[in-house]
C-alpha atoms as a PDB file:
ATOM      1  CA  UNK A   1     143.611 -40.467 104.268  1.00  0.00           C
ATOM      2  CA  UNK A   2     142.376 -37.070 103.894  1.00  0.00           C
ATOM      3  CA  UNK A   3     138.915 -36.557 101.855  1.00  0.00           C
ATOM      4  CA  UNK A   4     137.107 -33.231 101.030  1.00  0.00           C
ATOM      5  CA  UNK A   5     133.115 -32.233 100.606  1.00  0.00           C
ATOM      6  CA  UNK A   6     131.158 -29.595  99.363  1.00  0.00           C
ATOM      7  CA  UNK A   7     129.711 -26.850 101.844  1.00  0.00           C
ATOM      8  CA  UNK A   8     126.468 -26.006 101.757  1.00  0.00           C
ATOM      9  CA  UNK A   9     125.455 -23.344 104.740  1.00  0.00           C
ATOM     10  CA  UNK A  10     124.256 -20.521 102.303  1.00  0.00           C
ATOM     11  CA  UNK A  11     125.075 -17.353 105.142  1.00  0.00           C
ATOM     12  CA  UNK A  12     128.740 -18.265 104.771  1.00  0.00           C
ATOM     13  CA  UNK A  13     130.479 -15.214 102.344  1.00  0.00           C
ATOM     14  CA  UNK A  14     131.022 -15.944  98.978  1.00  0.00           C
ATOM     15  CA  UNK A  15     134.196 -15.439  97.172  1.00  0.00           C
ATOM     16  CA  UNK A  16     134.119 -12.170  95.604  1.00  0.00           C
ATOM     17  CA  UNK A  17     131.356 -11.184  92.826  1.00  0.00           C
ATOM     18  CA  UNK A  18     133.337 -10.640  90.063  1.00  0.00           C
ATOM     19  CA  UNK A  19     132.443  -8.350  87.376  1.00  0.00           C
ATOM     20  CA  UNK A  20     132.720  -9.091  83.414  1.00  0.00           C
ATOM     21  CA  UNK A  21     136.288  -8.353  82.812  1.00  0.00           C
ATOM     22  CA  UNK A  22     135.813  -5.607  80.088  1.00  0.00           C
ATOM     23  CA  UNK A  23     138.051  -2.437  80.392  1.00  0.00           C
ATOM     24  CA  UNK A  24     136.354  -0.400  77.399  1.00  0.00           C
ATOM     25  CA  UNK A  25     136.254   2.674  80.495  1.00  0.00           C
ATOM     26  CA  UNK A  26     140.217   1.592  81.814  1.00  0.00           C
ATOM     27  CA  UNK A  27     138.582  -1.447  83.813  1.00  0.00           C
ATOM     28  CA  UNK A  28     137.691   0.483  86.911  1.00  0.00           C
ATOM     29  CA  UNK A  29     134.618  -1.839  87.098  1.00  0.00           C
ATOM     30  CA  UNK A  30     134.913  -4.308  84.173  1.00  0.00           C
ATOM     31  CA  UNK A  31     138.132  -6.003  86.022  1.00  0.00           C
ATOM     32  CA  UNK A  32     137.065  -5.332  89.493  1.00  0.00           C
ATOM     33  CA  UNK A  33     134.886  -7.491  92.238  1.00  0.00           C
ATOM     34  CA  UNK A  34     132.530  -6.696  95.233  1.00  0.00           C
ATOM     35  CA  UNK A  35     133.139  -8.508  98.731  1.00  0.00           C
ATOM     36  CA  UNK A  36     129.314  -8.166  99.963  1.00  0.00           C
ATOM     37  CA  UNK A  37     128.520  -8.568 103.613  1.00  0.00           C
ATOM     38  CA  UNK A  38     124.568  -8.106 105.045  1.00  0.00           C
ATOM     39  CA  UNK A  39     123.511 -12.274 104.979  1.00  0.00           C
ATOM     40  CA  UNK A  40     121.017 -11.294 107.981  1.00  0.00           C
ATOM     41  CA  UNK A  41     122.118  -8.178 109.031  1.00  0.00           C
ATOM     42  CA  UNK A  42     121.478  -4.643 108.628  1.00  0.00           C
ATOM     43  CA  UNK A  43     123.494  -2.778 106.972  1.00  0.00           C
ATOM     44  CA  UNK A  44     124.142  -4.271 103.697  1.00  0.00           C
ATOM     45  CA  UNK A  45     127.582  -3.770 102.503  1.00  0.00           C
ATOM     46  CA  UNK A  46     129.485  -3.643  99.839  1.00  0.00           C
ATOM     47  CA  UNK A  47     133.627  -3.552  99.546  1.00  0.00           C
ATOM     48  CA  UNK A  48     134.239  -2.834  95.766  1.00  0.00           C
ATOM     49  CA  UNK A  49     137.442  -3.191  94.077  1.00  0.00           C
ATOM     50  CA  UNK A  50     138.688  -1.304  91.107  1.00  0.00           C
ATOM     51  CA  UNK A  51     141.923  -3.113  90.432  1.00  0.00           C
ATOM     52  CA  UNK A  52     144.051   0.108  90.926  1.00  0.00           C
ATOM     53  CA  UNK A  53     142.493   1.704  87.729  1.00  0.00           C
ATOM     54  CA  UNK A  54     140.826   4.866  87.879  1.00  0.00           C
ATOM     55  CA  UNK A  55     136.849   5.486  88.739  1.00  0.00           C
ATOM     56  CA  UNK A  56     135.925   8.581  86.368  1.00  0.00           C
ATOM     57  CA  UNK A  57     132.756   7.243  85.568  1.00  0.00           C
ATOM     58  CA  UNK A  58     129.387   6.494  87.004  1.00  0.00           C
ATOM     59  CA  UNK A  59     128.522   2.780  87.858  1.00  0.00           C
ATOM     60  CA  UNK A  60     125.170   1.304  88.154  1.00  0.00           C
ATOM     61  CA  UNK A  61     123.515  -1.532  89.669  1.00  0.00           C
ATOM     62  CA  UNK A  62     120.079  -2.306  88.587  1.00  0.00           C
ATOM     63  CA  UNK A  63     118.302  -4.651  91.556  1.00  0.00           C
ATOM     64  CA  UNK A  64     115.606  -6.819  91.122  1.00  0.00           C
ATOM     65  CA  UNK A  65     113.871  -7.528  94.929  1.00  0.00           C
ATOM     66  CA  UNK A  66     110.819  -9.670  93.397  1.00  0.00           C
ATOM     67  CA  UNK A  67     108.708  -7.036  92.914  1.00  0.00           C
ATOM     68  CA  UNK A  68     106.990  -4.986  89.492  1.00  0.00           C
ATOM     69  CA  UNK A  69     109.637  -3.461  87.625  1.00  0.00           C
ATOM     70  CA  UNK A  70     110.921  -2.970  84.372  1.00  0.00           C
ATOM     71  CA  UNK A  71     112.401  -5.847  81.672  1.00  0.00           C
ATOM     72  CA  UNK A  72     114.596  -2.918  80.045  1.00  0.00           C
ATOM     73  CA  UNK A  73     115.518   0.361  80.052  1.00  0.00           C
ATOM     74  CA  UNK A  74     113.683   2.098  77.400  1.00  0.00           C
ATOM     75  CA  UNK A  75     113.042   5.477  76.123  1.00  0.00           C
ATOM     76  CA  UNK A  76     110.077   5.847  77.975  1.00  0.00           C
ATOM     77  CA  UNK A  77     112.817   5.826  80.940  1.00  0.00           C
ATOM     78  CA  UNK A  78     114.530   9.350  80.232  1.00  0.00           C
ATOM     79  CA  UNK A  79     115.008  11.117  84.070  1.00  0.00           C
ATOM     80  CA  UNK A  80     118.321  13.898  83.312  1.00  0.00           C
ATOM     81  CA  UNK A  81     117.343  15.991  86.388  1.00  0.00           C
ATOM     82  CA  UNK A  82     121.369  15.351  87.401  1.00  0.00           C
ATOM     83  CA  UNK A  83     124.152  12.986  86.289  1.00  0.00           C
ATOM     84  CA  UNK A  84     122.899  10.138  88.898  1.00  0.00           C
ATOM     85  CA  UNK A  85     119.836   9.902  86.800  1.00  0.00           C
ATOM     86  CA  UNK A  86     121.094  10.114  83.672  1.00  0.00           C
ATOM     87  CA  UNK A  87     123.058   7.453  84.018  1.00  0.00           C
ATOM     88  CA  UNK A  88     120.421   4.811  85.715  1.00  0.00           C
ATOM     89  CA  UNK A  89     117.691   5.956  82.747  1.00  0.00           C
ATOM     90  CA  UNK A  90     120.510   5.683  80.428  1.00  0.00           C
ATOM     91  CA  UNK A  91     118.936   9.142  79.169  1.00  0.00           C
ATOM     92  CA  UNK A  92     119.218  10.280  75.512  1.00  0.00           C
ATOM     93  CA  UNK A  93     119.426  13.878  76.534  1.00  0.00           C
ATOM     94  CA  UNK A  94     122.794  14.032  75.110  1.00  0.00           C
ATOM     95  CA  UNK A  95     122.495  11.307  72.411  1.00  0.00           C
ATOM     96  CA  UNK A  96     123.576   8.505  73.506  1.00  0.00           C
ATOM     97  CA  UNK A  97     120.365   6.986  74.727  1.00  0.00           C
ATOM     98  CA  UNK A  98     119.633   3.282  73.878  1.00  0.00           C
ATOM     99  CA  UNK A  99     118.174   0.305  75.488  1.00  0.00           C
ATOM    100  CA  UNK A 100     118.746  -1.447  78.076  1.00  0.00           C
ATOM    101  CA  UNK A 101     117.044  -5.239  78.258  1.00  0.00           C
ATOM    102  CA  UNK A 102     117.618  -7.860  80.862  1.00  0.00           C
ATOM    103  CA  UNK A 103     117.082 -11.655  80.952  1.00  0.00           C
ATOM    104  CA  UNK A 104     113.130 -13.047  80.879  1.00  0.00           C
ATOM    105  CA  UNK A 105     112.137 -13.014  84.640  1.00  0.00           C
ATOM    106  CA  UNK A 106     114.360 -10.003  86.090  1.00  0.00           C
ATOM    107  CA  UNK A 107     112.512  -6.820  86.569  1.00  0.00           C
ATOM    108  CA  UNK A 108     114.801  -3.995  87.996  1.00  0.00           C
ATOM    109  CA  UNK A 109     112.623  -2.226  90.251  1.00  0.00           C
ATOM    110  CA  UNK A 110     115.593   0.148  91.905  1.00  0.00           C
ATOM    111  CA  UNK A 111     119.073   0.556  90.945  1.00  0.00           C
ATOM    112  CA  UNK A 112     122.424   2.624  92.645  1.00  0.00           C
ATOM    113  CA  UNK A 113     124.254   4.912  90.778  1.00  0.00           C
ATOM    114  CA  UNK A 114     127.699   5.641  92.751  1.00  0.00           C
ATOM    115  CA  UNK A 115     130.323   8.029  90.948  1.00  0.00           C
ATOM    116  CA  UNK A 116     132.955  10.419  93.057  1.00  0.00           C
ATOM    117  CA  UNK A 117     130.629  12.687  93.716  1.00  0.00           C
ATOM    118  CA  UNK A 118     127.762  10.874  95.621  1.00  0.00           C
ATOM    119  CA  UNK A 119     126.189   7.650  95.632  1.00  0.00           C
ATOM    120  CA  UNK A 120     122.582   7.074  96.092  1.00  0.00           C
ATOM    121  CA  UNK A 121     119.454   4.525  95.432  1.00  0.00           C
ATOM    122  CA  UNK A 122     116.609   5.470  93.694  1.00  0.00           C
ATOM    123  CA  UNK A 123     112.908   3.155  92.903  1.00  0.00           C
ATOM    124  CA  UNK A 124     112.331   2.635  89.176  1.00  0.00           C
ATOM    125  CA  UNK A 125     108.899   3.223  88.518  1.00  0.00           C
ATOM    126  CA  UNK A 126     107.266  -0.133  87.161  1.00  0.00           C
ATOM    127  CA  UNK A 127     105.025   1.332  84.094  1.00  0.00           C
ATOM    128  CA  UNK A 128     104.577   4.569  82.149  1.00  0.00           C
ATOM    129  CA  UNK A 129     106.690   7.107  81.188  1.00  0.00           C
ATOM    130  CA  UNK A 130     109.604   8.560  83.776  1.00  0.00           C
ATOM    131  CA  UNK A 131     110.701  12.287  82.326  1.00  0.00           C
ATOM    132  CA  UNK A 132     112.769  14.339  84.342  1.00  0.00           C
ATOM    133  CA  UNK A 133     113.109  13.924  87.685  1.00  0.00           C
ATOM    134  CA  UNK A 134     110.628  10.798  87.954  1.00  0.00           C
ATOM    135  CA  UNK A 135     113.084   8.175  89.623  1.00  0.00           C
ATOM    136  CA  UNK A 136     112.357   7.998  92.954  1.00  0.00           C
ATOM    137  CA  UNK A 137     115.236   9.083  95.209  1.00  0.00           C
ATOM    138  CA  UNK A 138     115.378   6.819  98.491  1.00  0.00           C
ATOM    139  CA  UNK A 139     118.836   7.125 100.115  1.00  0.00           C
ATOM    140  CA  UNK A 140     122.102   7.926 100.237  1.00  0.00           C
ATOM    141  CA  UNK A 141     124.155   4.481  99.886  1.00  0.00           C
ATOM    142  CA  UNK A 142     126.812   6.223 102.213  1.00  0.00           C
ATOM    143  CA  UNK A 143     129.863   5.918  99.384  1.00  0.00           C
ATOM    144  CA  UNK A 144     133.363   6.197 100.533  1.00  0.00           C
ATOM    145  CA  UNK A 145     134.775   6.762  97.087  1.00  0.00           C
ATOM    146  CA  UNK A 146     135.727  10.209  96.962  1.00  0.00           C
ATOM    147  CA  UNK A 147     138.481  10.306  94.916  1.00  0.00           C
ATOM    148  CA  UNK A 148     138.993   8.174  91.249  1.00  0.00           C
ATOM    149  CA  UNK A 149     142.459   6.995  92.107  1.00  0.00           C
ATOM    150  CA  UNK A 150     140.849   5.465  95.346  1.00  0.00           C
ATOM    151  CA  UNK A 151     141.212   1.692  94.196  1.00  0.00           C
ATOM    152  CA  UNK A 152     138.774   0.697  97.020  1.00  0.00           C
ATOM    153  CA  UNK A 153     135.480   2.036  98.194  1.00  0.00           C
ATOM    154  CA  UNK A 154     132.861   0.605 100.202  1.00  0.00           C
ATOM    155  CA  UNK A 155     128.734   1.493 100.338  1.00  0.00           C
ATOM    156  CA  UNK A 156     125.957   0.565 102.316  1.00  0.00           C
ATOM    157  CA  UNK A 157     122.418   0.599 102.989  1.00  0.00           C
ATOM    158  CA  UNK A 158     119.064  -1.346 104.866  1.00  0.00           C
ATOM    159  CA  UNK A 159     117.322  -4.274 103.644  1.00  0.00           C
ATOM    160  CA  UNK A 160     114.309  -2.371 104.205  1.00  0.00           C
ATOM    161  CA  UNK A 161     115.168   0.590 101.900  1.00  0.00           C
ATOM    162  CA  UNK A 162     114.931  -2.382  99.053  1.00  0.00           C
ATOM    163  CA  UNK A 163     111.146  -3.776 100.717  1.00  0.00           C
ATOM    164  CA  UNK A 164     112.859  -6.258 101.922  1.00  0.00           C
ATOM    165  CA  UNK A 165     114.036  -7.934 105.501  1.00  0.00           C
ATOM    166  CA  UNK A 166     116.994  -9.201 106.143  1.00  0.00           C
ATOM    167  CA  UNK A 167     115.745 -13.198 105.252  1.00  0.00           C
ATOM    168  CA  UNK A 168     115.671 -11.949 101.736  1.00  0.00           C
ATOM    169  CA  UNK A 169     117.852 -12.088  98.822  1.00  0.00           C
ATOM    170  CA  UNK A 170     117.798  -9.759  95.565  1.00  0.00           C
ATOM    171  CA  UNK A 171     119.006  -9.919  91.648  1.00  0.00           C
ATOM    172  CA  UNK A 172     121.515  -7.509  90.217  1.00  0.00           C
ATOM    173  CA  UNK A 173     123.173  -6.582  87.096  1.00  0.00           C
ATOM    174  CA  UNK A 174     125.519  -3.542  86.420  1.00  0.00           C
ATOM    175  CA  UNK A 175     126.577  -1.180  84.042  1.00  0.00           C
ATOM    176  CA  UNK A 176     129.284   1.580  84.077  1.00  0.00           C
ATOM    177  CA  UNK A 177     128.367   5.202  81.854  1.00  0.00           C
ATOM    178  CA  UNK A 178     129.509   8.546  81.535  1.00  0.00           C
ATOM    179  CA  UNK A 179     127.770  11.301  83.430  1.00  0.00           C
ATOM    180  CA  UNK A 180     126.336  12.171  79.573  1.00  0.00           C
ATOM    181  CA  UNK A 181     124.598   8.761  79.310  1.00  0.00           C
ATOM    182  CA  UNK A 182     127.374   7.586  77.298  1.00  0.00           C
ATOM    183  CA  UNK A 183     128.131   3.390  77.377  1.00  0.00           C
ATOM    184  CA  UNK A 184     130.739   0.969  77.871  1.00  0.00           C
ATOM    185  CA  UNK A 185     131.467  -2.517  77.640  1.00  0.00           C
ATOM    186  CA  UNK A 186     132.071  -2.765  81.750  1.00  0.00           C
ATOM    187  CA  UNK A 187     129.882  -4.307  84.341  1.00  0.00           C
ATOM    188  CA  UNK A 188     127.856  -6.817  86.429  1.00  0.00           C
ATOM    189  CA  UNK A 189     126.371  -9.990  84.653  1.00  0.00           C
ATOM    190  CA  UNK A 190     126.289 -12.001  81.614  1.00  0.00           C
ATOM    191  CA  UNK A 191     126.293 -10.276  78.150  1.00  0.00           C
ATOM    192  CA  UNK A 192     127.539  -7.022  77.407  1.00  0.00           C
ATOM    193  CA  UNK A 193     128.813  -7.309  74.498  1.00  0.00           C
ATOM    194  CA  UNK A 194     133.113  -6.294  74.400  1.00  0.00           C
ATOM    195  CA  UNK A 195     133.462  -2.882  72.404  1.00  0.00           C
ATOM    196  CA  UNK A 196     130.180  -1.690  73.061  1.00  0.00           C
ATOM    197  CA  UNK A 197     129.901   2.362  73.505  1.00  0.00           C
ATOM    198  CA  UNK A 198     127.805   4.894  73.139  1.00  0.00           C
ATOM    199  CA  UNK A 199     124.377   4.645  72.056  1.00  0.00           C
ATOM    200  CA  UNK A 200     124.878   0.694  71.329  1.00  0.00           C
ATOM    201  CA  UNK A 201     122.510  -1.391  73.161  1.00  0.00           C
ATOM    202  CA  UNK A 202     122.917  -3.748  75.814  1.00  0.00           C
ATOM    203  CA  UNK A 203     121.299  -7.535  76.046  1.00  0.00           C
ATOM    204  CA  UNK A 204     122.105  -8.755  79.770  1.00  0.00           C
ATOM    205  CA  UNK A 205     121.916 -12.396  79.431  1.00  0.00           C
ATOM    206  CA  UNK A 206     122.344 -13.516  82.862  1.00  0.00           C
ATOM    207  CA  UNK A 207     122.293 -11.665  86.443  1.00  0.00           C
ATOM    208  CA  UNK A 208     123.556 -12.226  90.111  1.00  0.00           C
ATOM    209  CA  UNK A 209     122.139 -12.786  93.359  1.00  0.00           C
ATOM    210  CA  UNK A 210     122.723 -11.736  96.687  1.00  0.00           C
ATOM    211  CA  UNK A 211     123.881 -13.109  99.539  1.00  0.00           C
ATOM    212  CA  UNK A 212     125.857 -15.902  97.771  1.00  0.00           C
ATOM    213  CA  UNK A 213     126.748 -14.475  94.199  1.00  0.00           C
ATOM    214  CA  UNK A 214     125.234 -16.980  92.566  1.00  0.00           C
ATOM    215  CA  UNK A 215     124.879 -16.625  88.655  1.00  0.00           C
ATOM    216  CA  UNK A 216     121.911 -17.204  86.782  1.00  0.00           C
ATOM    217  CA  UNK A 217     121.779 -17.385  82.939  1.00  0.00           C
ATOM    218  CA  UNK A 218     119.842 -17.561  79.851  1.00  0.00           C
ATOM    219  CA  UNK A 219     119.139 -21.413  78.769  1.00  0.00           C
ATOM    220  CA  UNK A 220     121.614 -20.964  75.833  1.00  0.00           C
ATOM    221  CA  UNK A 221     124.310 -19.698  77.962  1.00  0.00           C
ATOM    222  CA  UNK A 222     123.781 -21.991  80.588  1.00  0.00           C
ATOM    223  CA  UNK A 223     124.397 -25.057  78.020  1.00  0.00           C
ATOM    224  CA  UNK A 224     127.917 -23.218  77.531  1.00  0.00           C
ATOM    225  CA  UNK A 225     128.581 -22.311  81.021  1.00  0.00           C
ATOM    226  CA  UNK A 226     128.948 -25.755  82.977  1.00  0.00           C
ATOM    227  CA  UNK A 227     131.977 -27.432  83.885  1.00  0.00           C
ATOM    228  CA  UNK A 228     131.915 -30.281  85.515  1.00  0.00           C
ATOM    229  CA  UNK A 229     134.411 -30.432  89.017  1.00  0.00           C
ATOM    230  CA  UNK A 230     135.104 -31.819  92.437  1.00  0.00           C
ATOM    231  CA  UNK A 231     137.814 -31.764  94.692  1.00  0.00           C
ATOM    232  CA  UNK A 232     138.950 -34.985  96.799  1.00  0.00           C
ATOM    233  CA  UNK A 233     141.928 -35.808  98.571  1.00  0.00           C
ATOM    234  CA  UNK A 234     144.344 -32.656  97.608  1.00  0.00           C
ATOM    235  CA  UNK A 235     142.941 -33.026  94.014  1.00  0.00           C
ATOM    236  CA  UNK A 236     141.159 -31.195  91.281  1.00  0.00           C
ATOM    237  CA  UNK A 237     139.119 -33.305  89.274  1.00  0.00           C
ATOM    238  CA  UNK A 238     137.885 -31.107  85.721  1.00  0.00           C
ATOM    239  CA  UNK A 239     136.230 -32.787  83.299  1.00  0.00           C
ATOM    240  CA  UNK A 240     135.190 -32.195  79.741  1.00  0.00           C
ATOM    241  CA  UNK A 241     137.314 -29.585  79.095  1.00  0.00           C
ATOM    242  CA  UNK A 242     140.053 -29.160  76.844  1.00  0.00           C
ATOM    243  CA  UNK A 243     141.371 -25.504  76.847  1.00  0.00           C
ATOM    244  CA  UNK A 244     143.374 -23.347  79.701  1.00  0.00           C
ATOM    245  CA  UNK A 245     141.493 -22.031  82.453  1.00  0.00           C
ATOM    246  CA  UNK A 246     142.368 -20.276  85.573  1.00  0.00           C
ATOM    247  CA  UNK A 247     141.775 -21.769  89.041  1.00  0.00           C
ATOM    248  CA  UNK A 248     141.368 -19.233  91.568  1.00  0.00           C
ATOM    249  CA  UNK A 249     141.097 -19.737  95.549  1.00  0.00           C
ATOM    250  CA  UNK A 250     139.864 -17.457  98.079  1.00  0.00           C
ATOM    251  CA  UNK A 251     139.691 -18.245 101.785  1.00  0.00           C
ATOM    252  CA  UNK A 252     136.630 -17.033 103.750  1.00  0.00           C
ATOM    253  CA  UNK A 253     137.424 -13.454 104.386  1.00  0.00           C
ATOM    254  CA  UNK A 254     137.602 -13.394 100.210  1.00  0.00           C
ATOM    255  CA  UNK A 255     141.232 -12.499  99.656  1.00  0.00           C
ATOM    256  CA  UNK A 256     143.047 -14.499  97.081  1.00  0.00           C
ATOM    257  CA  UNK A 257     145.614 -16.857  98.193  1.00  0.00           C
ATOM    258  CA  UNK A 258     146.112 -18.922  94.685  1.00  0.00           C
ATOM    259  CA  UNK A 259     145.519 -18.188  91.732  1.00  0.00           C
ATOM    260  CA  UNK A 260     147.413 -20.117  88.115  1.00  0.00           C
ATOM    261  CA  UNK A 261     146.524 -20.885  84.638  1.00  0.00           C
ATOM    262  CA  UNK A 262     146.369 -24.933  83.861  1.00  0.00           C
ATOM    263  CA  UNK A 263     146.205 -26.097  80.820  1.00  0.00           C
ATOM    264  CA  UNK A 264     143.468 -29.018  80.914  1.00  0.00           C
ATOM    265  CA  UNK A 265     143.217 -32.004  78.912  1.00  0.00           C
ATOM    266  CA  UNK A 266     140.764 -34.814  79.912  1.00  0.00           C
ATOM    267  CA  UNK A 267     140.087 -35.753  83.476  1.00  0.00           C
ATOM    268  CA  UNK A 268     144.021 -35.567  84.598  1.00  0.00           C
ATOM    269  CA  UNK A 269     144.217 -33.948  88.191  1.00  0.00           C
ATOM    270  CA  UNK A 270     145.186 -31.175  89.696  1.00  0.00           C
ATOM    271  CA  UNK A 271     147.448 -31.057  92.610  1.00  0.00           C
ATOM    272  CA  UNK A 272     145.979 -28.254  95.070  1.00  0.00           C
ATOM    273  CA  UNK A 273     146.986 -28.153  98.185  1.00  0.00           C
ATOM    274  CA  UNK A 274     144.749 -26.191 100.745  1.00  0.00           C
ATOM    275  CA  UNK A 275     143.944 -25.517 104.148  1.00  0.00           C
ATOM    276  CA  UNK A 276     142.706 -28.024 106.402  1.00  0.00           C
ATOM    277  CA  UNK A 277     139.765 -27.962 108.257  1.00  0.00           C
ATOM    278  CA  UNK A 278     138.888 -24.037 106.157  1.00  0.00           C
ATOM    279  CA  UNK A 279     136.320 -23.475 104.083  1.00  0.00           C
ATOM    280  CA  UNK A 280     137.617 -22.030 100.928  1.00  0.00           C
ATOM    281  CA  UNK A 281     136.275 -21.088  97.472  1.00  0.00           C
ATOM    282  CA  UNK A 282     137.669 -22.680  94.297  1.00  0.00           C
ATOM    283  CA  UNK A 283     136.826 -20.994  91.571  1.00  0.00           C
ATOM    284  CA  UNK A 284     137.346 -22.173  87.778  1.00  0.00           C
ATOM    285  CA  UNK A 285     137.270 -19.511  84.628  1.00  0.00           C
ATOM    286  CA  UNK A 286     137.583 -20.834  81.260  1.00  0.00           C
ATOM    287  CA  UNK A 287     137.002 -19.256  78.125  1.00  0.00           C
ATOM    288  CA  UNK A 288     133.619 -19.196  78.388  1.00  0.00           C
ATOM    289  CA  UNK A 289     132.485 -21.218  81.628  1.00  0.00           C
ATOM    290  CA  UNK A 290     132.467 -20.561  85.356  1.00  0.00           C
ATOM    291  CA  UNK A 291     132.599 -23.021  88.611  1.00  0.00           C
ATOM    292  CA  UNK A 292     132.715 -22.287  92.395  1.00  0.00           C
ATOM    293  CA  UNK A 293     133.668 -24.813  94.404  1.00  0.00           C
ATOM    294  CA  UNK A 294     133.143 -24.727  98.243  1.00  0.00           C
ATOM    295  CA  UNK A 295     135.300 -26.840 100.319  1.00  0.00           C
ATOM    296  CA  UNK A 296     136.624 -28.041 103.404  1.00  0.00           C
ATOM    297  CA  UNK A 297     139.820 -30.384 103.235  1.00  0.00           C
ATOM    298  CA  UNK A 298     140.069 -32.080 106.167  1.00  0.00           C
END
């Protein structure tokens, strides 16, 4: 008889952090992931994945360690020293300045902007005005991506350039602009809103956490987001749900080896055969929910 439990040693990696699946830019960072590394250790890294579409474009993280920082993006943010800043202030130096806010309880207190050109971190100030130039500039993140066809790019930097040691964890969310300040619909995190552009604003309704990946959302969303699963005995067991969804697995390294579209009605299971005595990822996308599973069949 062969039986299956859920793993719980947190400093094991995650699957990969997916991002929202938006391609409003061409889906360089709307249908891409990160592979993070750094549970412990200095550096922290990140692998980031573009799906083979082009990087033209400016992505930001915005990183909440714990300490002061700011709810939103505001126009009291407005830094346009160079095209780094810009984007991270979301500046309305060419007009398409507009506000940024994130969920109650996440205060972005540094961000990374990475584009082909450089990639760097920079300290948010946590009140007052920031004009030009005003964003603290901390470090170079040490970006591969050099070139937008790329496809793949890694960057890294120290737990201690956050505050932090390596025991810690910290929040992000992301967002992906033009070098003018300019919006889209792609990033990190519950809630952008597909079509936005421009000057439209952005709600963030949820954020992730690092090491693990683990999603945190607004009460409303949260009510929408649960799906109840388990796996036992070469089984997937998904309840309440009566829609298609796509079951994902990854094994520990994070590459993909399954991934299908099921079409679920009830409780009926799943046959899913894995590797024994592996801890894998199962991960579960419907319409509107998200599960990881981590097992080990044995």
């Amino acid at each position: 008889m062969t039986s299956s439990y859920i793993f719980s040693q947190n400093r094991l990696p995650p699957p990969p952090c997916n991002a929202n699946g938006n391609s409003g830019f061409g889906g360089a960072v709307g249908e891409g992931h990160i592979l993070f590394s750094g549970d412990g250790v200095n550096p922290i890294n990140f692998a980031m994945s573009t799906s083979a579409n082009d990087m033209n474009d400016i992505l930001v993280l915005y990183i909440d360690t714990g300490e002061p920082g700011r709810n939103e993006i505001d126009t009291t943010i407005d830094d346009n020293a160079d095209d780094h800043r810009i984007a991270i202030s979301n500046s309305n130096v060419n007009g398409y300045g507009s506000t940024i806010s994130f969920l109650p309880g996440f205060e972005a207190s540094y961000a990374i902007a990475i584009d082909v050109n450089f990639g760097g971190l920079w300290s948010i100030p946590n009140t007052g005005s920031v004009g030009t130039g005003e964003l603290g500039f901390i470090t170079s993140v040490n970006s591969t991506l050099t070139s937008s066809t790329q496809g793949f790019y890694t960057f890294n930097f120290n737990w201690e350039d956050l505050g932090l040691t390596i025991t810690d964890e910290f929040h992000f969310v992301g967002v992906y602009v033009s070098n003018t300040g300019y919006s889209s619909d792609e990033g990190y995190g519950e809630g952008i809103t597909t079509g936005t552009i421009g000057s439209d604003n952005i709600t963030f309704t949820g954020y992730l956490t690092l090491p693990g990946c683990s999603e945190t959302l607004s009460n409303s969303v949260n009510l929408l987001n649960t799906i109840d699963a388990y796996y036992f005995n070469d089984k997937l067991f998904i309840k309440n749900i009566n829609e298609a969804v796509t079951i994902s697995v990854y094994d520990i390294q994070g590459r993909k080896t399954y991934s299908n579209l099921h079409q679920i009605q009830g409780s009926v299971p799943i046959s899913l055969e894995l590797n024994k005595n592996e801890l894998q990822f199962i991960v579960i996308e419907s319409s509107n929910k998200r599960k990881v599973l981590k097992v080990i069949p044995n």
